[in-house]
Protein backbone atom coordinates (compact mmCIF):
# COMPACT_ATOMS: atom_id res chain seq x y z
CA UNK A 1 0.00 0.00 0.00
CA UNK A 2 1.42 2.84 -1.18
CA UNK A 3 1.11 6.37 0.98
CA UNK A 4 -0.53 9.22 -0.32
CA UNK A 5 0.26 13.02 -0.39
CA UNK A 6 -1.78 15.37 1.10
CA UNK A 7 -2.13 19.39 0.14
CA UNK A 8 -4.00 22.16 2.02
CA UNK A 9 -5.87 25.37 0.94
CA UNK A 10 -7.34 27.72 2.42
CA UNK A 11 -9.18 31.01 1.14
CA UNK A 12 -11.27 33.23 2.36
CA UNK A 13 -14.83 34.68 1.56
CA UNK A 14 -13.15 36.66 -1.51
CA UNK A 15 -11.11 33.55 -2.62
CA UNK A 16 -8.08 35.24 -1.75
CA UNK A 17 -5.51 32.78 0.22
CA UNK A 18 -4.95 32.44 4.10
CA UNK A 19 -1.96 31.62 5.82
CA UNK A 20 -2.13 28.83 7.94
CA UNK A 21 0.34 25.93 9.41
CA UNK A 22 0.83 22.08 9.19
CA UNK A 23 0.94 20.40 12.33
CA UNK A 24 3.16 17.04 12.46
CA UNK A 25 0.58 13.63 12.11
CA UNK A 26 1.18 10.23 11.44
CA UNK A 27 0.93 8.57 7.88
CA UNK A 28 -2.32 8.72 6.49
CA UNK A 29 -3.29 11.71 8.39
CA UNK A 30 -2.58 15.65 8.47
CA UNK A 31 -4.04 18.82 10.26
CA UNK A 32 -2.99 22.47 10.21
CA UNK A 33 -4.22 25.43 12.02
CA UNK A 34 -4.96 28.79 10.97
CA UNK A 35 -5.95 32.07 12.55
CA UNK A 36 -9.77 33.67 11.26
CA UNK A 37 -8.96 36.92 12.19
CA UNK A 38 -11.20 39.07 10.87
CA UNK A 39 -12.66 36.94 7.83
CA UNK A 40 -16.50 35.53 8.07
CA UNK A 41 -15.60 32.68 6.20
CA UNK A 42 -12.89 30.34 5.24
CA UNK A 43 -13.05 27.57 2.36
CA UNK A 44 -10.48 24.57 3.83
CA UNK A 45 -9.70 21.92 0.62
CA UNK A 46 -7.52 18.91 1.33
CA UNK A 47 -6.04 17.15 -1.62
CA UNK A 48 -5.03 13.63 -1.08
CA UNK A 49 -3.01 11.73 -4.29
CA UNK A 50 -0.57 9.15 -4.82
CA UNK A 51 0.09 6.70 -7.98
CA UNK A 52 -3.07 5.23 -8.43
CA UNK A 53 -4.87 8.57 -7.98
CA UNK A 54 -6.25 11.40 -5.77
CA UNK A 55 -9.53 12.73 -3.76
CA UNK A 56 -10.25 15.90 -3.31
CA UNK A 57 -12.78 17.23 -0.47
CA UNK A 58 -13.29 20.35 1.04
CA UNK A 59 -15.45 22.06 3.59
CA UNK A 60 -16.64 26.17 4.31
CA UNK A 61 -16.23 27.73 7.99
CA UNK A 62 -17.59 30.32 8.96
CA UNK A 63 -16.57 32.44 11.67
CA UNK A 64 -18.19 32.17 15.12
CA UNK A 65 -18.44 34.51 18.26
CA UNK A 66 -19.99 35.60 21.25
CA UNK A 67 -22.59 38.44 20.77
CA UNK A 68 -20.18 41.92 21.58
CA UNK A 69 -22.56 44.50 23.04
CA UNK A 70 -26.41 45.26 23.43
CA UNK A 71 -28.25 48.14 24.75
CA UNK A 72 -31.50 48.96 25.90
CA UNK A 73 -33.24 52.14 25.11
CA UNK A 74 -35.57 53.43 27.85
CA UNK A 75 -38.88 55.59 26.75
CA UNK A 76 -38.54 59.17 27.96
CA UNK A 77 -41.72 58.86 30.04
CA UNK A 78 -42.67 56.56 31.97
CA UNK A 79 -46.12 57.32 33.50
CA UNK A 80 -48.05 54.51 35.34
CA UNK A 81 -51.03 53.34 33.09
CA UNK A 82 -49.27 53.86 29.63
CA UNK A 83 -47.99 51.30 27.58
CA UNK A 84 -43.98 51.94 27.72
CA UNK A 85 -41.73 50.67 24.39
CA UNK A 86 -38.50 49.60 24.89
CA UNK A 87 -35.74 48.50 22.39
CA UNK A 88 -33.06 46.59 22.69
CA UNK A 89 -30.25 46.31 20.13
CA UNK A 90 -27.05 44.37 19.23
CA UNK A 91 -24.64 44.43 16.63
CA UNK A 92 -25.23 41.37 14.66
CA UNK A 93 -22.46 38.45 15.55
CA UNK A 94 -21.84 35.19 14.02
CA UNK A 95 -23.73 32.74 14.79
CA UNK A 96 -26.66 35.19 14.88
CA UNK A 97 -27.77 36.03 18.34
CA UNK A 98 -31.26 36.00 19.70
CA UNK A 99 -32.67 38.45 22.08
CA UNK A 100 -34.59 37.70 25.28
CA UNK A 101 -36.43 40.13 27.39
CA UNK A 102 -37.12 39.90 31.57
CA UNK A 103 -38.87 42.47 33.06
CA UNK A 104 -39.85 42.96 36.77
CA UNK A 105 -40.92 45.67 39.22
CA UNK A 106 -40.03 46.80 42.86
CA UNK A 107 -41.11 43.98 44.70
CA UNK A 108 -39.29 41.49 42.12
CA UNK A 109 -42.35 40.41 40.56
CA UNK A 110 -42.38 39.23 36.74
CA UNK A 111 -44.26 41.45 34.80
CA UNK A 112 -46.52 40.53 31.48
CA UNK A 113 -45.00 41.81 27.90
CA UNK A 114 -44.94 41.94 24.73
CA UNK A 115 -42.44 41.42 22.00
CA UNK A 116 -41.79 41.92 18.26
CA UNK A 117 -39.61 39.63 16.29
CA UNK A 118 -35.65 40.25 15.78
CA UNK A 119 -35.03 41.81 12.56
CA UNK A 120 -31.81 42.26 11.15
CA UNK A 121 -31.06 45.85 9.48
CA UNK A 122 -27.76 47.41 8.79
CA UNK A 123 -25.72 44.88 10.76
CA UNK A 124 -27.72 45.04 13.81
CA UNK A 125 -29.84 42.97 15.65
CA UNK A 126 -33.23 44.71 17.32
CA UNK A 127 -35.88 44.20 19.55
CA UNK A 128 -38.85 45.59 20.39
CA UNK A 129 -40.48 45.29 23.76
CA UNK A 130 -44.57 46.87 25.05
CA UNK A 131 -45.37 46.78 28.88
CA UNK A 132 -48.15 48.61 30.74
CA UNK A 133 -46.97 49.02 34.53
CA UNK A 134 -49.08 50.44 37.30
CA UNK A 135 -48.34 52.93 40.06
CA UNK A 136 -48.10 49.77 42.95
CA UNK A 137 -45.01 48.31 41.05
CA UNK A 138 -43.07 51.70 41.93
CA UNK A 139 -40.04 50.89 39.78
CA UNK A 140 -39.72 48.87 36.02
CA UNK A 141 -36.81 46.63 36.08
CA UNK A 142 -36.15 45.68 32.17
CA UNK A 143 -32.84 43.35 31.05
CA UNK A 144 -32.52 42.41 27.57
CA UNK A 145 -30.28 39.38 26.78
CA UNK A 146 -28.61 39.15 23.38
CA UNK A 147 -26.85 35.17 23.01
CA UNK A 148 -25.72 32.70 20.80
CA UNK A 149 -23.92 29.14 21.75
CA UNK A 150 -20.83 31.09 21.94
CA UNK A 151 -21.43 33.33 24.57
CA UNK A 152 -24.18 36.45 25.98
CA UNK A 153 -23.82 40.15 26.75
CA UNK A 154 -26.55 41.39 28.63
CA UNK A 155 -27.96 45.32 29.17
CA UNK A 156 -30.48 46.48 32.16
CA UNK A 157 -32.44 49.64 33.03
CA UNK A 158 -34.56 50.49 35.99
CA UNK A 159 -36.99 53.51 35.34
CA UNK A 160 -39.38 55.27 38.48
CA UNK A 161 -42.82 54.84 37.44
CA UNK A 162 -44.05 58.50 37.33
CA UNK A 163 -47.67 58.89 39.19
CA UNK A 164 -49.90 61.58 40.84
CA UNK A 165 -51.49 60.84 44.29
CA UNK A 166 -54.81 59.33 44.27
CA UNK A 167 -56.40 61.65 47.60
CA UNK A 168 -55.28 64.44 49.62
CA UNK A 169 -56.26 64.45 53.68
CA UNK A 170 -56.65 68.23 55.02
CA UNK A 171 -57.39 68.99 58.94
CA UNK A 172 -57.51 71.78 60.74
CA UNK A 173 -60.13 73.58 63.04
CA UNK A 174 -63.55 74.24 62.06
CA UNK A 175 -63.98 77.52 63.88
CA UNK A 176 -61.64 80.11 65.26
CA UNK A 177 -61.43 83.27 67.28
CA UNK A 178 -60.41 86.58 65.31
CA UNK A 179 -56.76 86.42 67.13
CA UNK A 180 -56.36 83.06 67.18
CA UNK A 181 -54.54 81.66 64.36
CA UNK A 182 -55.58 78.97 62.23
CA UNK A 183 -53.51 75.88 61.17
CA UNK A 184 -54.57 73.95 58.59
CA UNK A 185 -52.90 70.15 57.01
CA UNK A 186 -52.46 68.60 53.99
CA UNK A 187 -51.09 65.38 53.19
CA UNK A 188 -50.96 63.18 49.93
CA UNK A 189 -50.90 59.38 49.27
CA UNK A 190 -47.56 58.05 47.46
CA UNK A 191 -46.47 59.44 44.51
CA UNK A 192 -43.48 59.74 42.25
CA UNK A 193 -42.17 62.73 41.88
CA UNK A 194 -43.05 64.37 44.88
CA UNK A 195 -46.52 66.73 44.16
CA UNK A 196 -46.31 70.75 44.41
CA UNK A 197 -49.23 70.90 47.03
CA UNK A 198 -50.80 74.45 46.24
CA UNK A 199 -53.48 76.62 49.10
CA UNK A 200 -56.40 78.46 48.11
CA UNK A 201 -58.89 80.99 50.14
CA UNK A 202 -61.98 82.14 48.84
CA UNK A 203 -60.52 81.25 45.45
CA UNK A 204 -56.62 83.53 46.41
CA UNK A 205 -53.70 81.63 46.07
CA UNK A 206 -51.95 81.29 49.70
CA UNK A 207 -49.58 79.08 48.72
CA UNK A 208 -46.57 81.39 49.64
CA UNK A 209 -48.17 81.25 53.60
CA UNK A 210 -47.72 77.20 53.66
CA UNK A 211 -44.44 75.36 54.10
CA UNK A 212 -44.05 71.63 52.09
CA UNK A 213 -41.89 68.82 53.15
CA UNK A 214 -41.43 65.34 51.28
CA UNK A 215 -40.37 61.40 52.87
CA UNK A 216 -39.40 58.93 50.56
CA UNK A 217 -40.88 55.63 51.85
CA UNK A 218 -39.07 52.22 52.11
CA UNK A 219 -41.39 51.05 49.52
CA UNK A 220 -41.25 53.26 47.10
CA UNK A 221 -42.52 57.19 46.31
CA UNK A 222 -42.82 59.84 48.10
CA UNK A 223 -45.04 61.15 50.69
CA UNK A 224 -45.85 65.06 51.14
CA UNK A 225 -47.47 67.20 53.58
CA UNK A 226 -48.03 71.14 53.32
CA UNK A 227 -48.91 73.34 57.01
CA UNK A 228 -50.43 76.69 56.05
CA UNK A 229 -50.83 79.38 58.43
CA UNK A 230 -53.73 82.09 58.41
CA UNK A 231 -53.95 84.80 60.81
CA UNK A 232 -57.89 85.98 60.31
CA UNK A 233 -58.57 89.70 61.29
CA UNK A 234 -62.38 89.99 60.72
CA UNK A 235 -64.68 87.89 62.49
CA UNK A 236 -68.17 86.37 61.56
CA UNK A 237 -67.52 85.13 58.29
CA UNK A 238 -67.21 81.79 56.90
CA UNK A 239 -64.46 80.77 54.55
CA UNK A 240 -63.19 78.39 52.26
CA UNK A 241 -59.71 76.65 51.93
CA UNK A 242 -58.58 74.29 49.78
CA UNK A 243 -55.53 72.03 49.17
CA UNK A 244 -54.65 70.97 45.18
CA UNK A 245 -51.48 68.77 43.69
CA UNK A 246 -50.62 71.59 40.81
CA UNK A 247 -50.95 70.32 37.27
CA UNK A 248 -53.78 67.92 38.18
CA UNK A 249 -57.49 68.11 39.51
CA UNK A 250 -56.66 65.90 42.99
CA UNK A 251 -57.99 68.61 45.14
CA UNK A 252 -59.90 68.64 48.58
CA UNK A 253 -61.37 71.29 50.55
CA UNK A 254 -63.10 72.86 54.09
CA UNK A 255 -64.61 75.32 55.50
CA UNK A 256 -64.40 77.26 59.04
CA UNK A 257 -65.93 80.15 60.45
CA UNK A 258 -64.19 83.19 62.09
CA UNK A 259 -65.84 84.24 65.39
CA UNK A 260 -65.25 87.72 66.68
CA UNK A 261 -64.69 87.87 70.33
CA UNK A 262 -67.12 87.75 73.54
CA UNK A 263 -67.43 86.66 76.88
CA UNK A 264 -64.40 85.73 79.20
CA UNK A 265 -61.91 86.01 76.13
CA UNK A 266 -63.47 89.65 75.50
CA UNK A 267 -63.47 90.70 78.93
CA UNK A 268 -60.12 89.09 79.34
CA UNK A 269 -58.93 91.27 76.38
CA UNK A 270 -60.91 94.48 78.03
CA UNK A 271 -59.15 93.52 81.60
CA UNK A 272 -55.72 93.71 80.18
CA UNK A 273 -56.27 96.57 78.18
CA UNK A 274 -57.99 98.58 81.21
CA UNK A 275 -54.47 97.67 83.05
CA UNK A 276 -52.77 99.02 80.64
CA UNK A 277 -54.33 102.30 80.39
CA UNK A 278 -54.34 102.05 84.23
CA UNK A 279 -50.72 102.00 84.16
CA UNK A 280 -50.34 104.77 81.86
CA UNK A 281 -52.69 107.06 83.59
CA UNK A 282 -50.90 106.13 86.68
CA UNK A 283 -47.91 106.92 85.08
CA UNK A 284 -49.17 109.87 83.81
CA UNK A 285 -50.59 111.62 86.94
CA UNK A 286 -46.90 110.75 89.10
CA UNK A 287 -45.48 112.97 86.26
CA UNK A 288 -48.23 115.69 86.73
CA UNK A 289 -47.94 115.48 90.51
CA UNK A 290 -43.84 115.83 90.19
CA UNK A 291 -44.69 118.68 88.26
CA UNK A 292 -47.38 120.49 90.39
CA UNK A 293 -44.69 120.29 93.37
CA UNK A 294 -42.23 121.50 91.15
CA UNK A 295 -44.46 124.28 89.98
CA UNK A 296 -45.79 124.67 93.53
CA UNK A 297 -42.31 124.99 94.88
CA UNK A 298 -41.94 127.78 92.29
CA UNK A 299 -45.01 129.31 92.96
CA UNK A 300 -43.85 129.69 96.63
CA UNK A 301 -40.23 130.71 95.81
CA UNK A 302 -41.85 133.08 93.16
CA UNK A 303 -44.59 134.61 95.29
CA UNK A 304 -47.56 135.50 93.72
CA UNK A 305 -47.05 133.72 90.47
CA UNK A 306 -50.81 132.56 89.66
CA UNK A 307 -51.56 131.10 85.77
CA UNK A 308 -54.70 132.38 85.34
CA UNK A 309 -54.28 135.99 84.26
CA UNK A 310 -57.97 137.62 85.13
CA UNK A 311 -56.80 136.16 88.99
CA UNK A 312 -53.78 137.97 88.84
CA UNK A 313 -54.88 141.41 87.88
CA UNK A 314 -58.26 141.00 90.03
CA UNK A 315 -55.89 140.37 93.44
CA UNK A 316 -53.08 143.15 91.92
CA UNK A 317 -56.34 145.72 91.79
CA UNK A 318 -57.19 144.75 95.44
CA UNK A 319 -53.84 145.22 96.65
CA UNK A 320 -53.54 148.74 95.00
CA UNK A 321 -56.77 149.82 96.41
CA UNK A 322 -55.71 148.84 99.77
CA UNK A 323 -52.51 150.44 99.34
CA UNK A 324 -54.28 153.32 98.02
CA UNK A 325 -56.59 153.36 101.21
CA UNK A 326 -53.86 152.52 103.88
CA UNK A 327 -51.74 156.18 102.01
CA UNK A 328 -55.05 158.03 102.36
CA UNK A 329 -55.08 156.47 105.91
CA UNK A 330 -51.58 158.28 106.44
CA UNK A 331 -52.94 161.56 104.91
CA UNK A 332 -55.42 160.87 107.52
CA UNK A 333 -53.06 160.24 110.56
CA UNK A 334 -50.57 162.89 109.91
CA UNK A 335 -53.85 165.31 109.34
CA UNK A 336 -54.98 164.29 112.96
CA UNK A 337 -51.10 165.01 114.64
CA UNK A 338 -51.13 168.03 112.64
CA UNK A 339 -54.38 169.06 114.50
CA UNK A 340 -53.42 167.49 117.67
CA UNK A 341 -50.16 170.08 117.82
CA UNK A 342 -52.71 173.02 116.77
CA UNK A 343 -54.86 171.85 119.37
CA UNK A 344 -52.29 171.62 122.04
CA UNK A 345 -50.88 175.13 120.74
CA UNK A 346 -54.47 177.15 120.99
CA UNK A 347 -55.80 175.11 123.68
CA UNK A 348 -57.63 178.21 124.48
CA UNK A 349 -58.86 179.33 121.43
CA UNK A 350 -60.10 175.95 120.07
CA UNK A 351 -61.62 174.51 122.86
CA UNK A 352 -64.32 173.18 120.38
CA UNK A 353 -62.09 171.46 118.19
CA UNK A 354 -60.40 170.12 121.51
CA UNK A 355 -64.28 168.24 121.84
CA UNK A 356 -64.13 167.01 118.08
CA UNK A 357 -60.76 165.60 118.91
CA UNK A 358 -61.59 162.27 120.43
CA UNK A 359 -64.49 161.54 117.96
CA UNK A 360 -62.00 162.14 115.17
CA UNK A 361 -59.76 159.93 117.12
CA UNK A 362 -61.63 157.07 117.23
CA UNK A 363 -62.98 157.34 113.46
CA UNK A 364 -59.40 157.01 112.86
CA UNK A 365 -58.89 154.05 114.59
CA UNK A 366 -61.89 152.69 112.96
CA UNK A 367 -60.32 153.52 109.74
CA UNK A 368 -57.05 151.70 110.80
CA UNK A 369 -59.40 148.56 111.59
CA UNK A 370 -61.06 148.66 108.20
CA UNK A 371 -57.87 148.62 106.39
CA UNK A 372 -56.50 145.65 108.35
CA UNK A 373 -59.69 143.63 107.99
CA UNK A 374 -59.29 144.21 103.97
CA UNK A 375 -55.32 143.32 104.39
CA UNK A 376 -56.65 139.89 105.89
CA UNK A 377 -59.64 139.54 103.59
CA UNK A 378 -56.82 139.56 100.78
CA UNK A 379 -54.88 136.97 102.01
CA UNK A 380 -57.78 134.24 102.30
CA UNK A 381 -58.81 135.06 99.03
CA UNK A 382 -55.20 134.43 97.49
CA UNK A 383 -55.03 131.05 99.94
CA UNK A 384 -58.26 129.80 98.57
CA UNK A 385 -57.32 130.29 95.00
CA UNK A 386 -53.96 128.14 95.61
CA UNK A 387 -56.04 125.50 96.96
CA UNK A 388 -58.59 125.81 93.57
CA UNK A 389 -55.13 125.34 91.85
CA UNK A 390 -54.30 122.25 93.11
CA UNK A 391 -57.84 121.09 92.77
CA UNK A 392 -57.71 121.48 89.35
């Protein structure tokens, strides 16, 4: 038996040649290897041939590899009750991959979907994927899988499911006093973002009088609750207030009635506000009274400093006309010596006048009296008019 001779070649998808290397076999047998590089297929002939002839046989490999990347695109919203498309795509690989889809929500749980067929365009490999998720599953867990027997790559994205809150809860009192101030509640169910909780009264925005915080929960969304403070100034009116998420028509509202005040809290009010004046009054008269002793203490350093002017020039008229009456009292008096000498002089000659003498006498003594009793008279009259003063 006579051994054969056997020849390798190997070309590519163009028919141009590859390089490639015999490996050492036994007789009868022979093997090379090559590298595919970056060819997507190879044609491998082996010619075998000796004396009594030769075979020829030949087989086509293709190239072979693991899927290389894949990516998921995520819809721009994703709002709870609308059906959400996703796509997942892969640059095509050899063998050709297939795509697979899992999709869960918060709580792990598999959701239903639905899918399109792969399609093939421009060297890529695409999906399509359609799933309707509700507010309860919070967050949208979505993998796409792109694989072949060679291998798998393997792309994920997690999206908040975007929804309003169902109810709003608003307390606060359902009467108040006119200055009291009213506090008023309002607090929403989960949602995702958090809402922009807006105040109304009578129909006026108040919104800029309330104050908003947000809690994320463990399981998922958000939590709000908005405190607005009113500060009523009229009473016995009734009013409406109302609490709204902004953008939607979730809304609630109540009413409460501003009472004006009466009984204890009125009288309490009037009690405290007496005091007060009390205290000012009291305050006031300590300041007149320092003043009266200042102005007394002028008044007696001063003399006969009185403020009412028609006082003044009544008492300065009754001074004058005493004064007046004590100089014609003098007139008098010296008149009566001057007779007394004549009398003593012409004792003889005047022995009437001598018997007028002691009448005259005691007229002037009489006339001395008078004029005292009208200095004394003055002086109660200018003591009781200082005592009117402080009266007053």
């Amino acid at each position: 038996q006579q051994a054969a001779q056997i020849t390798w070649a190997v070309n590519d998808q163009e028919g141009q040649s590859v390089d490639f290397t015999e490996l050492e076999t036994a007789d009868l047998t022979s093997a090379i290897e090559l590298h595919a590089d970056d060819h997507d297929k190879l044609v491998v002939g082996c010619l075998a041939q000796n004396k009594a002839g030769e075979q020829y046989a030949e087989v086509i490999a293709h190239a072979v590899e693991s899927p290389k990347t894949v990516q998921i695109r995520a819809p721009d919203q994703t709002q709870a009750g609308s059906v959400l498309t996703y796509e997942c795509v892969s640059p095509l690989s050899s063998p050709q991959q297939s795509i697979r889809w899992e999709v869960t929500n918060q709580q792990g749980e598999v959701l239903q979907f639905e899918t399109e067929d792969a399609v093939v365009e421009a060297g890529f490999v695409s999906s399509l994927l359609f799933v309707t998720a509700q507010s309860s599953d919070r967050v949208l867990h979505v993998k796409c899988v792109a694989s072949n027997y060679v291998g798998y790559v393997e792309d994920s994205s997690q999206e908040y499911i975007t929804y309003v809150t169902e109810s709003l809860h608003l307390s606060g009192p359902s009467s108040v006093l006119a200055s009291e101030q009213a506090v008023f509640s309002c607090s929403s169910d989960v949602s995702y973002p958090a809402p922009s909780l807006m105040w109304s009264l009578d129909g006026q925005d108040v919104t800029r009088d309330a104050q908003q915080t947000d809690k994320e929960e463990d399981g998922g969304g958000i939590t709000s609750t908005s405190v607005l403070k009113l500060e009523p100034t009229m009473g016995g009116h009734e009013h409406v207030v109302e609490c709204s998420v902004d953008g939607s028509d979730v809304h609630t509202q109540a009413k409460f009635i501003v009472e004006e005040l009466y009984g204890e809290e009125l009288y309490a009010d009037q009690d405290y506000e007496q005091d007060q004046n009390e205290e000012v009054k009291e305050e006031d008269y300590n300041y007149e009274e320092e003043n009266y002793s200042y102005e007394e203490e002028e008044y007696h350093h001063k003399g006969e400093n009185l403020d009412d002017a028609d006082s003044q020039n009544e008492i300065k008229e009754t001074i004058d006309a005493v004064h007046h009456e004590y100089e014609v009292y003098n007139d008098k008096s010296e008149e009566y010596n001057y007779e007394e000498d004549e009398y003593n002089t012409y004792d003889e000659n005047h022995e009437l006048q001598k018997e007028e003498f002691p009448q005259k006498h005691e007229d002037y003594k009489e006339s001395d009296i008078q004029h005292k009793s009208k200095e004394s008279a003055m002086t109660t009259e200018q003591k009781e008019h200082e005592n009117e003063k402080k009266i007053g």
